[in-house]
Each structure stands twice: as C-alpha cells, then as structure tokens.
Protein backbone atom coordinates (compact mmCIF):
# COMPACT_ATOMS: atom_id res chain seq x y z
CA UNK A 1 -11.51 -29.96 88.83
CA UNK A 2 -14.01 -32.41 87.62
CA UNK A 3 -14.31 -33.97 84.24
CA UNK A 4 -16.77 -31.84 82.94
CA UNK A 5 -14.63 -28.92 83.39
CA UNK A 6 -11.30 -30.23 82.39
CA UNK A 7 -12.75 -30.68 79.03
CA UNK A 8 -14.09 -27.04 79.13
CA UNK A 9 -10.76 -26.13 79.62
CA UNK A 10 -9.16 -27.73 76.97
CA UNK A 11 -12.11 -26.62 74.38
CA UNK A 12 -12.54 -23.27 75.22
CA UNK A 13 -9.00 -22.31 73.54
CA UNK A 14 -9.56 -24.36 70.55
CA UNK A 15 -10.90 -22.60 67.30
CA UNK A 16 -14.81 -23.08 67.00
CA UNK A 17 -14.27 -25.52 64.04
CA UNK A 18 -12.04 -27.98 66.35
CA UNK A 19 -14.54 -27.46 69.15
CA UNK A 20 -17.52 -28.16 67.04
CA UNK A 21 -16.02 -31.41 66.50
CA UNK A 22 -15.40 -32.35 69.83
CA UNK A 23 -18.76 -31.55 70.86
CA UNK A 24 -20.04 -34.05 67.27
CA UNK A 25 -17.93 -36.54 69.02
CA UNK A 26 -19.31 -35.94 72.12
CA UNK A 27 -22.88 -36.33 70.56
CA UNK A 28 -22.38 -39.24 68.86
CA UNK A 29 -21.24 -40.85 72.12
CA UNK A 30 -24.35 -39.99 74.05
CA UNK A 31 -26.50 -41.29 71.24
CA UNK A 32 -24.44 -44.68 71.07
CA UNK A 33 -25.02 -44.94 74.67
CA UNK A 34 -28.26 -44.67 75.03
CA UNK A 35 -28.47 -46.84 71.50
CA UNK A 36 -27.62 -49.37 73.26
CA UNK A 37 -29.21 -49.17 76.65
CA UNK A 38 -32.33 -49.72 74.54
CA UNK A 39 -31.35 -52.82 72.90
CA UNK A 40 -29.82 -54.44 76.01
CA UNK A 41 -33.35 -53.48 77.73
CA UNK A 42 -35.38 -54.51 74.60
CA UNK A 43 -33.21 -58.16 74.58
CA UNK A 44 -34.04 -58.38 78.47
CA UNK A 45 -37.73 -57.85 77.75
CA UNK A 46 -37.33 -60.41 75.09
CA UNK A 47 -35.81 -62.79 77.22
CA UNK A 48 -38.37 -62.09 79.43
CA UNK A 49 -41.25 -62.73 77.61
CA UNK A 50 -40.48 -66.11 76.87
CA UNK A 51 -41.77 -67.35 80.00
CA UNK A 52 -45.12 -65.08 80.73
CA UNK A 53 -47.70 -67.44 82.04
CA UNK A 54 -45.70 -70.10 82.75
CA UNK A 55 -45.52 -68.90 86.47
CA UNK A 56 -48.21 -67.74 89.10
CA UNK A 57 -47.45 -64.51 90.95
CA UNK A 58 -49.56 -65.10 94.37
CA UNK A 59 -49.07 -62.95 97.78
CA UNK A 60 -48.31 -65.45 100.75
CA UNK A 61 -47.36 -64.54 104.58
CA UNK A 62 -43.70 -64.93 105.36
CA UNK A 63 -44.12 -67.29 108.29
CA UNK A 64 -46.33 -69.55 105.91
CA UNK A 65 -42.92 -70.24 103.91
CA UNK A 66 -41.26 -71.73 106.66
CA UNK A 67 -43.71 -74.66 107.37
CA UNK A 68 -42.38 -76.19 104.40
C-alpha cells in the first residue's frame, strides 16, 4: 500500500470536519512547497545574473581543446 493510499485509509473513517482539515493541511503543504521552489529558483537566477556578459559562449570542436 503506497502513501497515497494509507492516508486514504486513515481519512476516509474520519468525520468530514476532521478530514477537511487534513486535506487544509495538506494544501497548505503543497503551496509552501512550491513557495519555495520559486524563491530558491528566483535566488539562482539572481545569482545568475550577476555575471551576464562577463563570459563569451562560442561553439569549438572537441579535438581543438586538446591542442592546448
């Protein structure tokens, strides 16, 4: 029995009250989640962004970067 359905289990006999709160709580914890997948994303880009133009992005042949 996976996760998903363990909880199921356990919700399915409580009264719709209890269960409404689990699934808030369960809510909440998706949105907080993805909350902060944003900022850790939006810091990268930050991060980032501090050095645009300071490097040039050119295509080169493999064997050329081994008569170094």
């Amino acid at each position: 029995m996976n996760i998903a359905e363990r909880i199921y289990e356990t919700v399915k006999t409580m009264p719709d009250q209890t269960a409404c709160e689990v699934l808030s709580f369960a809510e909440n914890l998706k949105a907080k989640q993805v909350e902060e997948e944003q900022t850790r994303r939006e810091n990268a880009l930050a991060t980032l962004a501090k050095y645009r133009g300071r490097f040039k992005a050119e295509k080169f042949e493999r064997n050329d970067c081994y008569d170094r």
